[in-house]
C-alpha atoms as a PDB file:
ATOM      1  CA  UNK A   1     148.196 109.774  63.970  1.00  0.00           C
ATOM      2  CA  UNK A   2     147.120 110.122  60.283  1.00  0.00           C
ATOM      3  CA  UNK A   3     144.033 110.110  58.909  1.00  0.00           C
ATOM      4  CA  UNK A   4     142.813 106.379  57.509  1.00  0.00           C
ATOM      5  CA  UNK A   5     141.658 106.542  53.933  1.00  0.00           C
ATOM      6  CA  UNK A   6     138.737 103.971  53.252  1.00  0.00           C
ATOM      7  CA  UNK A   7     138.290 104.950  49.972  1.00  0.00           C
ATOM      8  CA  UNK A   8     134.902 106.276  50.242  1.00  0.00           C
ATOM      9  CA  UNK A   9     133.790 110.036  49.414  1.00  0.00           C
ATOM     10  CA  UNK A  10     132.057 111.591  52.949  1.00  0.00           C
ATOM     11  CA  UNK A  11     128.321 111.770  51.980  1.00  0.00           C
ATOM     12  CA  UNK A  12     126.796 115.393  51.347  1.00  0.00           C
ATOM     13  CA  UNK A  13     124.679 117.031  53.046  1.00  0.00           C
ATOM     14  CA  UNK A  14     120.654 116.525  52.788  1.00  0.00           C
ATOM     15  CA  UNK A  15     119.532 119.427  50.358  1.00  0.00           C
ATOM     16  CA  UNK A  16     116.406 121.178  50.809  1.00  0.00           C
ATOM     17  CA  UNK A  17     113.838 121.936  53.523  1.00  0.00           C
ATOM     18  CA  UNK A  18     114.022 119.509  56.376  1.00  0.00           C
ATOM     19  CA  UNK A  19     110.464 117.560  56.247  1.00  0.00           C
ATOM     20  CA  UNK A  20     109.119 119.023  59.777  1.00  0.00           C
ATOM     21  CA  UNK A  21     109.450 122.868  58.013  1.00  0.00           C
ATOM     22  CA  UNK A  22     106.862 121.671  55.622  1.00  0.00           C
ATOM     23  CA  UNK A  23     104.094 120.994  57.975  1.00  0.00           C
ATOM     24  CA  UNK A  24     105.715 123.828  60.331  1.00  0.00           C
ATOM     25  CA  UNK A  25     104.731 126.430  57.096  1.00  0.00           C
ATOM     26  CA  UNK A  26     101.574 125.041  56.590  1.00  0.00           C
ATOM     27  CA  UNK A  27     100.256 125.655  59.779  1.00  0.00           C
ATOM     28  CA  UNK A  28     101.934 129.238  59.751  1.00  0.00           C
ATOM     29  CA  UNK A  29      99.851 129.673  56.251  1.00  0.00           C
ATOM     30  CA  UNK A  30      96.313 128.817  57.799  1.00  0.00           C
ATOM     31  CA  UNK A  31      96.893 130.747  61.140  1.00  0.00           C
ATOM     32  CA  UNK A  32      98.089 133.958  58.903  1.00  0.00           C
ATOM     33  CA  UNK A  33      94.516 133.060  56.822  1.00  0.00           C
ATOM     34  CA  UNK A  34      92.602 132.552  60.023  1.00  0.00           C
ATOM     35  CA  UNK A  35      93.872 135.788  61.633  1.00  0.00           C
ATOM     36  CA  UNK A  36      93.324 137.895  58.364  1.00  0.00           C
ATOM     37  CA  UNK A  37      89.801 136.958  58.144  1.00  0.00           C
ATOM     38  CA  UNK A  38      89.055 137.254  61.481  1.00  0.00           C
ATOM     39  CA  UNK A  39      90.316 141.124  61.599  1.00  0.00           C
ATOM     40  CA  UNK A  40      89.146 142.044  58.158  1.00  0.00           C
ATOM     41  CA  UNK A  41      85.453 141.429  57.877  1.00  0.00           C
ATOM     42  CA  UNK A  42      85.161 144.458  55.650  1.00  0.00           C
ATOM     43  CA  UNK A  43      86.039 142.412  52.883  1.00  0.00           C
ATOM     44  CA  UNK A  44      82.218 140.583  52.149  1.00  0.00           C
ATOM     45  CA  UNK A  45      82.841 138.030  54.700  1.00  0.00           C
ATOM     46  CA  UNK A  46      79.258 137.849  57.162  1.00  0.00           C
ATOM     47  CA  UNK A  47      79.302 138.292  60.456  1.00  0.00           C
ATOM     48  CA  UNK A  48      77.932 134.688  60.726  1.00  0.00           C
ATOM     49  CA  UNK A  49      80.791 133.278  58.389  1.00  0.00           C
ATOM     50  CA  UNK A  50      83.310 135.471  61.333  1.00  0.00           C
ATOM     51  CA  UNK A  51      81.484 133.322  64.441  1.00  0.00           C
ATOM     52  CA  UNK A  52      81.254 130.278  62.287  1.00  0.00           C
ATOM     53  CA  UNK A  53      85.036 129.988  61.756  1.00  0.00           C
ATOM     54  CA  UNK A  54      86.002 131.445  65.322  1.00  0.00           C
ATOM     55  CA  UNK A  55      83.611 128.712  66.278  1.00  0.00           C
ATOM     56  CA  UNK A  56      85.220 125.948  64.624  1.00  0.00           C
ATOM     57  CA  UNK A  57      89.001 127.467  65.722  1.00  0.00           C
ATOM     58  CA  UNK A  58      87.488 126.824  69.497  1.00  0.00           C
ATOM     59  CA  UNK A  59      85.924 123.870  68.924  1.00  0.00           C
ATOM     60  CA  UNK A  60      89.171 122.167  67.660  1.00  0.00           C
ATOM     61  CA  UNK A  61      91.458 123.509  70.315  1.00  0.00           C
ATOM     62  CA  UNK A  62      89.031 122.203  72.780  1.00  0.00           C
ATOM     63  CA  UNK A  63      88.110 125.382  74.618  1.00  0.00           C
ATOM     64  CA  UNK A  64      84.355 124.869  74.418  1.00  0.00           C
ATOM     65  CA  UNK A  65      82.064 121.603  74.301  1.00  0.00           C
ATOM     66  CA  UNK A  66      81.894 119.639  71.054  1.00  0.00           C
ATOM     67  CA  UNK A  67      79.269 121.227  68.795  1.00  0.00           C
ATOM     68  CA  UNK A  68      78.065 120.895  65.150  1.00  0.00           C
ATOM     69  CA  UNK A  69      78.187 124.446  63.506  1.00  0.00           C
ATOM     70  CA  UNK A  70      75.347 124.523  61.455  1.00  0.00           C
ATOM     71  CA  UNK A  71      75.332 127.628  58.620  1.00  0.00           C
ATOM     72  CA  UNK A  72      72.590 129.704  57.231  1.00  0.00           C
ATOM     73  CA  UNK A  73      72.562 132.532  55.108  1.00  0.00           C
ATOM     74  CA  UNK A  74      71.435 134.872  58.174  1.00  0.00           C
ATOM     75  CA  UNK A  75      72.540 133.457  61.181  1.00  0.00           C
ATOM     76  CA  UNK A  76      74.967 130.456  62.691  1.00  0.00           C
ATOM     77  CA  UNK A  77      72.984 128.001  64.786  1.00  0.00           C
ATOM     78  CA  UNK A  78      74.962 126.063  66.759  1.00  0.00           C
ATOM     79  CA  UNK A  79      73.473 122.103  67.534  1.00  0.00           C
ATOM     80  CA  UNK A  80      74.926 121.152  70.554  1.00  0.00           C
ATOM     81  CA  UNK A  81      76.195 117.040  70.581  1.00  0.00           C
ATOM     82  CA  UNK A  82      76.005 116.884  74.450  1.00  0.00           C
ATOM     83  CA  UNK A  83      72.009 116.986  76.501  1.00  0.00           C
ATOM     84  CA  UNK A  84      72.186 120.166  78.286  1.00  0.00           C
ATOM     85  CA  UNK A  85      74.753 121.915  76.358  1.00  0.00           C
ATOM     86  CA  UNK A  86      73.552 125.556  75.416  1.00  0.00           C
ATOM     87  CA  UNK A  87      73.772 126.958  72.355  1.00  0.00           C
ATOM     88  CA  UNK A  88      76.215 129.384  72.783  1.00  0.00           C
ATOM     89  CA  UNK A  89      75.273 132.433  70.148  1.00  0.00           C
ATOM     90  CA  UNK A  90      71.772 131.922  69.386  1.00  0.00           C
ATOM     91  CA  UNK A  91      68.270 132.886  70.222  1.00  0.00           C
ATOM     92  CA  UNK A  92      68.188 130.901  73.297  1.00  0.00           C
ATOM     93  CA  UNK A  93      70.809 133.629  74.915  1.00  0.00           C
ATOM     94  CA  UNK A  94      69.244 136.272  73.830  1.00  0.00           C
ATOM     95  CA  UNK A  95      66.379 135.251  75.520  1.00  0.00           C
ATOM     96  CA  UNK A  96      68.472 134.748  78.713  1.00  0.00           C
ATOM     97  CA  UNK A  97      69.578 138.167  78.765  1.00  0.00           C
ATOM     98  CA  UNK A  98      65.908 139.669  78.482  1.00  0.00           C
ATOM     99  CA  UNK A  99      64.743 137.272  80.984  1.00  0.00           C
ATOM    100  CA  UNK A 100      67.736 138.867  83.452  1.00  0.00           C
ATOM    101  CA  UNK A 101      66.705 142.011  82.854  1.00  0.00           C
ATOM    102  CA  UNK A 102      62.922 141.552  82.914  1.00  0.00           C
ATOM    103  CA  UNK A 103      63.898 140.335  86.388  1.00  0.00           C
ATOM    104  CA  UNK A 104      65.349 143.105  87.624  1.00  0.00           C
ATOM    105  CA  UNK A 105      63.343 145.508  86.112  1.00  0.00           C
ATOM    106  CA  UNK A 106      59.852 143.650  87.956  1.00  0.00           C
ATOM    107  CA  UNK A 107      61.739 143.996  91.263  1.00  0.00           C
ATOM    108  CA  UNK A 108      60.841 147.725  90.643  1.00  0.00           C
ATOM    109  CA  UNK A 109      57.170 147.220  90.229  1.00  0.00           C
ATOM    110  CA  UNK A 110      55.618 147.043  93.626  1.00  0.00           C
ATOM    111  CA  UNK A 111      52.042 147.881  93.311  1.00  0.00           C
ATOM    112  CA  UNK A 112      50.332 144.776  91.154  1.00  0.00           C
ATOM    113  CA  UNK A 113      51.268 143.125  94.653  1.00  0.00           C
ATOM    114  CA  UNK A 114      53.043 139.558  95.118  1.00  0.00           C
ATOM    115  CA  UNK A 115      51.499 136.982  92.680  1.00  0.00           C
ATOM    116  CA  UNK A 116      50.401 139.313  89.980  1.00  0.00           C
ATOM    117  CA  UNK A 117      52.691 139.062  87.902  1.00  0.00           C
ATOM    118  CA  UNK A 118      54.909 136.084  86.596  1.00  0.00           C
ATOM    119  CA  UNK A 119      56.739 135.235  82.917  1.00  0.00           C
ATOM    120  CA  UNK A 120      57.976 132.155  81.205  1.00  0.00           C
ATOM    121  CA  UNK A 121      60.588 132.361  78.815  1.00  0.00           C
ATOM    122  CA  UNK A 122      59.763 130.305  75.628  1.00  0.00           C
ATOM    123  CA  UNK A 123      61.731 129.054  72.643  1.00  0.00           C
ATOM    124  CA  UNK A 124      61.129 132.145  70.714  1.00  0.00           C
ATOM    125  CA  UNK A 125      59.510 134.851  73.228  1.00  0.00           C
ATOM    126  CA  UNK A 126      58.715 135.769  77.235  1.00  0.00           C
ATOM    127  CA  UNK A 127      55.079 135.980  78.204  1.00  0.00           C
ATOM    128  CA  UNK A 128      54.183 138.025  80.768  1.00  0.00           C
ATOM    129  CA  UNK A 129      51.148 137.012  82.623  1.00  0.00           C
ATOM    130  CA  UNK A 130      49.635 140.189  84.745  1.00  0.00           C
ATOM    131  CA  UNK A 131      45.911 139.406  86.389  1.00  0.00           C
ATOM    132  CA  UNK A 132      42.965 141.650  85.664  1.00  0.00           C
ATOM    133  CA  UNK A 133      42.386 142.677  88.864  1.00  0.00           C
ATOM    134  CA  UNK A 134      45.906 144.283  88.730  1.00  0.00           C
ATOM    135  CA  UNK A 135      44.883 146.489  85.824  1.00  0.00           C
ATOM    136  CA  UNK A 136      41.203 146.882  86.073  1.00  0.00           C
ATOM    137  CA  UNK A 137      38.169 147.100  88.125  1.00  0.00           C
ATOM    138  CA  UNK A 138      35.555 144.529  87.902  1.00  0.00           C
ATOM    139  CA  UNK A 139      33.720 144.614  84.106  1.00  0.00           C
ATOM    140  CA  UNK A 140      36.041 147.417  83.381  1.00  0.00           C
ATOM    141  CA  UNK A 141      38.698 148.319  80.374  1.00  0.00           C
ATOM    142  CA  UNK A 142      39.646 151.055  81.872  1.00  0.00           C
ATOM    143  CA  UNK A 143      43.459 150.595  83.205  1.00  0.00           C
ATOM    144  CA  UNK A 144      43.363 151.949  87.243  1.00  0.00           C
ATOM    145  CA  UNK A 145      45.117 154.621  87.873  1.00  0.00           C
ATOM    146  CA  UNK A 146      47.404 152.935  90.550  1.00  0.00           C
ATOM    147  CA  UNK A 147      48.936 150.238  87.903  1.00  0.00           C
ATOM    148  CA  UNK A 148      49.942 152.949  85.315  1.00  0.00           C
ATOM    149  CA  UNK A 149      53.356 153.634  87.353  1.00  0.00           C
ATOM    150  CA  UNK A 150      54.681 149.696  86.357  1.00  0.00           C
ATOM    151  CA  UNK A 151      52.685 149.668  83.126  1.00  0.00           C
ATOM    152  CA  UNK A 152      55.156 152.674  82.259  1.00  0.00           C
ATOM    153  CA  UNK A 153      58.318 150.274  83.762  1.00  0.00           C
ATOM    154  CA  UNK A 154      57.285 147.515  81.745  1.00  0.00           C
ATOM    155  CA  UNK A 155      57.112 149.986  78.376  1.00  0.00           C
ATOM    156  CA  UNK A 156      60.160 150.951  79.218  1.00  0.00           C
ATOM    157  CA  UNK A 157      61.510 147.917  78.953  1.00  0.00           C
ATOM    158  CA  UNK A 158      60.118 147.205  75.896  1.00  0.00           C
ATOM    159  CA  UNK A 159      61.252 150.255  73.958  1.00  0.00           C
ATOM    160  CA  UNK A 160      64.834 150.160  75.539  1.00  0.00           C
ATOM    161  CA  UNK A 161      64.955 146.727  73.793  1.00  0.00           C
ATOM    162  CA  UNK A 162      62.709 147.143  70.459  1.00  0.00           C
ATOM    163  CA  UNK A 163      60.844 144.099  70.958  1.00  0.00           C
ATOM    164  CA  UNK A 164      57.614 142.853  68.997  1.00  0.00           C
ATOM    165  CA  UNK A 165      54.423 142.771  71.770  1.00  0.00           C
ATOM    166  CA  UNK A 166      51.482 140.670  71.643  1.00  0.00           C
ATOM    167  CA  UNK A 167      48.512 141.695  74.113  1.00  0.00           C
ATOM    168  CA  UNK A 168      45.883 138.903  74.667  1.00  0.00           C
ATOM    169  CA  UNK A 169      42.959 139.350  77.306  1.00  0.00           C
ATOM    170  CA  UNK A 170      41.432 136.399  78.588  1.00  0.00           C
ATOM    171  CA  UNK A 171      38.467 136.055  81.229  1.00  0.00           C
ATOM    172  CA  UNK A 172      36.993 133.495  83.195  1.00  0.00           C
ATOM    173  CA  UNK A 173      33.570 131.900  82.141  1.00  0.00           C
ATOM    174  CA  UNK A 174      31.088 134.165  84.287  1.00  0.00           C
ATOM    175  CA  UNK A 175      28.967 135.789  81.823  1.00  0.00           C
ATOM    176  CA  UNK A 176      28.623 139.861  81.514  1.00  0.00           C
ATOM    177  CA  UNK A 177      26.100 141.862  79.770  1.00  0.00           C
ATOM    178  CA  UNK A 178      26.673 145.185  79.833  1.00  0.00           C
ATOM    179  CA  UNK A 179      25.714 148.305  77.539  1.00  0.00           C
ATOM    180  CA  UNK A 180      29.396 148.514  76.281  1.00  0.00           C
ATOM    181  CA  UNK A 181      30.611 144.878  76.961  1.00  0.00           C
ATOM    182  CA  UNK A 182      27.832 142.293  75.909  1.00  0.00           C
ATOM    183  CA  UNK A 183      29.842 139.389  76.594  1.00  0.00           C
ATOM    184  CA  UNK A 184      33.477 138.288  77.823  1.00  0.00           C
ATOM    185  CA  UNK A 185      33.962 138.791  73.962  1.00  0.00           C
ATOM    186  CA  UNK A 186      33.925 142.062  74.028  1.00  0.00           C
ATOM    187  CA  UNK A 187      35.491 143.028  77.593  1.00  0.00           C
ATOM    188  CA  UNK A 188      38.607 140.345  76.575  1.00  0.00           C
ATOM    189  CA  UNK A 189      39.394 142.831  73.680  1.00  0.00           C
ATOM    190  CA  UNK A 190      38.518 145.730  75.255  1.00  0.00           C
ATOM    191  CA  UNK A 191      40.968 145.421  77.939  1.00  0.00           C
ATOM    192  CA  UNK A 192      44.063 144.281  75.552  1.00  0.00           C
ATOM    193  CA  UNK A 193      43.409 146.879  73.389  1.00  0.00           C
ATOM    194  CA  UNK A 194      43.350 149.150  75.789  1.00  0.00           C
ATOM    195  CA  UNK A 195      46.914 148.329  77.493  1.00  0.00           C
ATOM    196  CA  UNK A 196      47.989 148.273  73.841  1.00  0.00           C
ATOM    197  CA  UNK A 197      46.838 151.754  73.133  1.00  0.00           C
ATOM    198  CA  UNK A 198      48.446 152.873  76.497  1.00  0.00           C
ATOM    199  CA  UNK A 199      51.796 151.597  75.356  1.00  0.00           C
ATOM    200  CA  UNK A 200      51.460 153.388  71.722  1.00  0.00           C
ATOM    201  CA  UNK A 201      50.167 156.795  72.922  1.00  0.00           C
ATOM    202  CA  UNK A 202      52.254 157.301  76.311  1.00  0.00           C
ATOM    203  CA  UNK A 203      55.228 155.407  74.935  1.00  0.00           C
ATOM    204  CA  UNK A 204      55.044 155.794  71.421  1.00  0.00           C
ATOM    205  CA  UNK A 205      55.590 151.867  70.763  1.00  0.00           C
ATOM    206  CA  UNK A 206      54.962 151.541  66.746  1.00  0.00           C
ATOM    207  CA  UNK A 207      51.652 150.523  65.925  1.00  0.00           C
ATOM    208  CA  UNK A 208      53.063 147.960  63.284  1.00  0.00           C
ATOM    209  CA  UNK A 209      55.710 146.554  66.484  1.00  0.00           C
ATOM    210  CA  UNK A 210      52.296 145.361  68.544  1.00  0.00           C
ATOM    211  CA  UNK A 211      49.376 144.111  68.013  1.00  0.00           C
ATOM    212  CA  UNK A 212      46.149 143.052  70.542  1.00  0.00           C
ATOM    213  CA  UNK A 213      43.377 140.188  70.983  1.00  0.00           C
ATOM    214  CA  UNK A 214      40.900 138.551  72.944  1.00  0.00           C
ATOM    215  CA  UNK A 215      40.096 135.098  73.798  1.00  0.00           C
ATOM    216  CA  UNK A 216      37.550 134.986  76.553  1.00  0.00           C
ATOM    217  CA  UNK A 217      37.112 132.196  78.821  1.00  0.00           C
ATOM    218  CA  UNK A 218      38.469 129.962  75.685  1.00  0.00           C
ATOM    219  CA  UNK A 219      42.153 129.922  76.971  1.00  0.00           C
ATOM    220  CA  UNK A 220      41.610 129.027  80.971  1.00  0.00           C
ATOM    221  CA  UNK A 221      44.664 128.273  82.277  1.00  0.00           C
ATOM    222  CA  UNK A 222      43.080 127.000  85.653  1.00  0.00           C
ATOM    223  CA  UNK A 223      39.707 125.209  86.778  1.00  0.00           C
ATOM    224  CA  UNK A 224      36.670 127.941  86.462  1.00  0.00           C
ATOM    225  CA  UNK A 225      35.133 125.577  89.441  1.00  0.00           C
ATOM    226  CA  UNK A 226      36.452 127.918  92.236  1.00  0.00           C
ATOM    227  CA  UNK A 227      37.057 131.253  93.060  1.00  0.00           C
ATOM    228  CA  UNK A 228      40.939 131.142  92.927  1.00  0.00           C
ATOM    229  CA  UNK A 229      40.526 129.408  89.454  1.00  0.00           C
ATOM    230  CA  UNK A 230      38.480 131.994  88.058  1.00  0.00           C
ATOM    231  CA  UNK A 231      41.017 134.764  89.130  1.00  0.00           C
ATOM    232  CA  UNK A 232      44.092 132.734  87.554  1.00  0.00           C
ATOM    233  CA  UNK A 233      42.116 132.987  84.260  1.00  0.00           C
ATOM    234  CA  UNK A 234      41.283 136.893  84.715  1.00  0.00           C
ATOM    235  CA  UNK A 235      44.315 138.018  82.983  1.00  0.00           C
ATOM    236  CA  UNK A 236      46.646 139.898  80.489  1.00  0.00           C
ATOM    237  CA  UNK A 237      49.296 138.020  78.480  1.00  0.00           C
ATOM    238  CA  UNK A 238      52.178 140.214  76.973  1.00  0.00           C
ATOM    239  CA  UNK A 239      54.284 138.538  74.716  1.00  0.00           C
ATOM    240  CA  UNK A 240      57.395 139.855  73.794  1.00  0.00           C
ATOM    241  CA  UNK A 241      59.882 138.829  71.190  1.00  0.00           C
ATOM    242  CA  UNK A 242      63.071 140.448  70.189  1.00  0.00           C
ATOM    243  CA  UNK A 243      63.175 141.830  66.660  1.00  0.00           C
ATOM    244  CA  UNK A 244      66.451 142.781  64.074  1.00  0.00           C
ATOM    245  CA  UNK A 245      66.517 145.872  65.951  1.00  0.00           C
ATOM    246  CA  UNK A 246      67.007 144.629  69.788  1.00  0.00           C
ATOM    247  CA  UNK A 247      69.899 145.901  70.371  1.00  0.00           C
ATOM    248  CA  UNK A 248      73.139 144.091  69.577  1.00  0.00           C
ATOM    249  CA  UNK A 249      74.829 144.269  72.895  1.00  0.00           C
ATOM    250  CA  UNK A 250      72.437 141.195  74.151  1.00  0.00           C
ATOM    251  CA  UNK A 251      74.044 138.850  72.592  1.00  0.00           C
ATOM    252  CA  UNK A 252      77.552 140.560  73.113  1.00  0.00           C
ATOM    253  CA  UNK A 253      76.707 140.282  76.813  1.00  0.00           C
ATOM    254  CA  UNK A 254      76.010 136.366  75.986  1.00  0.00           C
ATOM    255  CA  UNK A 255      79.494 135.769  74.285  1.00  0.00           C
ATOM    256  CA  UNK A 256      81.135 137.435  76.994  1.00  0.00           C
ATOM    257  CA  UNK A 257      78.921 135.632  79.580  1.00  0.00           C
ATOM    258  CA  UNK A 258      80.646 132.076  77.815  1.00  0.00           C
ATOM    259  CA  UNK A 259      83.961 133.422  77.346  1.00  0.00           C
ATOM    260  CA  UNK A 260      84.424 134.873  81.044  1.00  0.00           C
ATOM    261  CA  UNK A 261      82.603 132.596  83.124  1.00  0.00           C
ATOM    262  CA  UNK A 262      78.995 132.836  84.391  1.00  0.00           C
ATOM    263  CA  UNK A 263      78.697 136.617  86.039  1.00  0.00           C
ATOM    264  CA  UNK A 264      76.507 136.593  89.207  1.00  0.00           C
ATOM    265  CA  UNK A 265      72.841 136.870  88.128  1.00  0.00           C
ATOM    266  CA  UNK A 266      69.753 138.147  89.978  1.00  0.00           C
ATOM    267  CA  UNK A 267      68.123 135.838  91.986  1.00  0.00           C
ATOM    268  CA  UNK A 268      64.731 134.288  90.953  1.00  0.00           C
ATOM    269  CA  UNK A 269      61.741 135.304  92.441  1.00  0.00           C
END
C-alpha cells in the first residue's frame, strides 16, 4: 500500500539534554564535592567542618535522629531536637567512655572494701568520692600503706588518659587540735595535698595538670547527727576532666559505638 502524504513535514527531534539529566548532573556535582572534601582534609578544611558536613549528609538521608548541627570555631556541638537523644560527638561521649573504663579499672581495686569508693559522671568531669578511712588513719595525712596498691590503679588511669585532677578533702564537724593539725582546716588540706603529691612524685602527674584543697566540715554531704553521717562526710573527692591531650581514640570509640550499634558494656556496680 503506499504511503499517504498529509502534507505535513514529520517533526524533529527534541535537541539538547533531556530535562531529568539536568537534575541527574547536579546531584553527580555535589556528591563528587561531598566526597572530595570528605577525603581531602589536608586542604584547610577543620576537622569540625569534616563531622559537620558528614553530619548533615546523615542527617538528610535519615540514618541518625534529627539534630541541629551547631558550629564553632573549635568544635561541632550537636543540639539534639528529640528529649533523650545523645549528642553523638561531643563531650557527653567522651565522658561515657571514661566512665566505662573507670568501671573496669575499680573492679581491680579490692582493698578500700565495698562502699568506699563511688563516682558520678557530670556535665564536664567524673568525681570520684573515696572515704578517709580508706586512705588514712584517724587525724592522720599520712596515706596507709595498704591503699597505695589502688591509689597507683587509679594514677594509672589518669596518666593513660591525660586528664586534669582536682583533690578536695573534706571532714566531718568533730573538732581536732593537734600539734600539726589545729583544726579540720588544716587536716582537710593536709590529706588532699598529700594524695596529690603521691600522684606527682610516684606517677609523675604534672604539677600544672592537678591541683589540691580543703573544705572541712563546710561541704557535708550527709547529716553530722550520726555516726554513719559523719563517715559519709570523711572523704576525698578526685575530680577528673579530660584535657586537649586525652587521647583521641575516646571519642573514635564513641563514633564507632553510634555507627555499629551499642557494644556490650560492663555492668554497673
Amino acid at each position: 500500500m503506499g504511503k499517504v502524504r498529509t502534507g505535513k513535514k514529520p517533526e524533529d527531534p527534541g535537541r539538547g539534554t533531556p530535562a531529568y539529566m539536568l537534575t541527574f548532573g547536579d546531584m553527580m556535582n555535589l556528591m563528587l564535592c561531598f566526597f572530595i572534601a570528605l577525603f581531602n582534609p589536608t586542604q584547610g578544611v577543620s576537622e569540625a567542618k569534616i563531622d559537620s558536613t558528614i553530619s548533615a549528609f546523615r542527617q538528610g538521608l535519615g540514618v541518625f535522629p534529627a539534630s541541629i548541627s551547631v558550629l564553632r570555631p573549635d568544635q561541632v556541638l550537636l543540639v539534639p531536637e528529640e528529649k533523650g537523644t545523645k549528642n553523638f560527638w561531643g563531650k557527653e561521649q567522651q565522658l561515657e567512655e571514661l566512665e566505662k573504663r573507670l568501671r573496669k579499672q575499680a573492679k581491680e581495686m579490692q582493698m578500700m572494701g565495698p562502699g568506699y569508693m563511688k563516682w558520678v559522671k557530670g556535665k564536664a568531669e567524673i568525681k570520684i568520692t573515696i572515704g578517709s578511712q580508706a586512705l588514712f588513719d584517724s587525724g592522720s595525712a599520712e596515706v596507709r600503706g595498704d591503699s597505695l596498691g589502688d591509689l597507683d590503679k587509679l594514677a594509672d588511669f589518669i596518666s593513660k588518659h591525660n586528664l586534669q585532677v582536682i583533690v578536695e578533702g573534706h571532714t566531718d564537724d568533730r573538732p581536732i587540735s593537734t600539734a600539726v593539725f589545729p583544726s579540720n582546716w588544716e587536716l582537710s588540706v593536709g590529706r588532699a595535698s598529700r594524695v596529690a603529691r603521691y600522684l606527682i612524685d610516684k606517677h609523675g602527674i604534672k604539677q600544672n595538670m592537678i591541683s589540691a584543697s580543703g573544705y572541712a566540715d563546710t561541704k557535708p554531704i550527709a547529716t553530722n547527727a550520726s555516726n554513719e553521717g559523719r563517715q559519709k562526710n570523711r572523704r576525698i573527692e578526685i575530680i577528673l576532666k579530660p584535657t586537649q591531650g586525652t587521647p583521641a581514640t575516646i571519642i573514635e570509640e564513641a563514633k564507632a559505638r553510634n555507627l555499629f550499634g551499642d557494644m556490650p558494656s560492663e555492668p554497673q556496680q
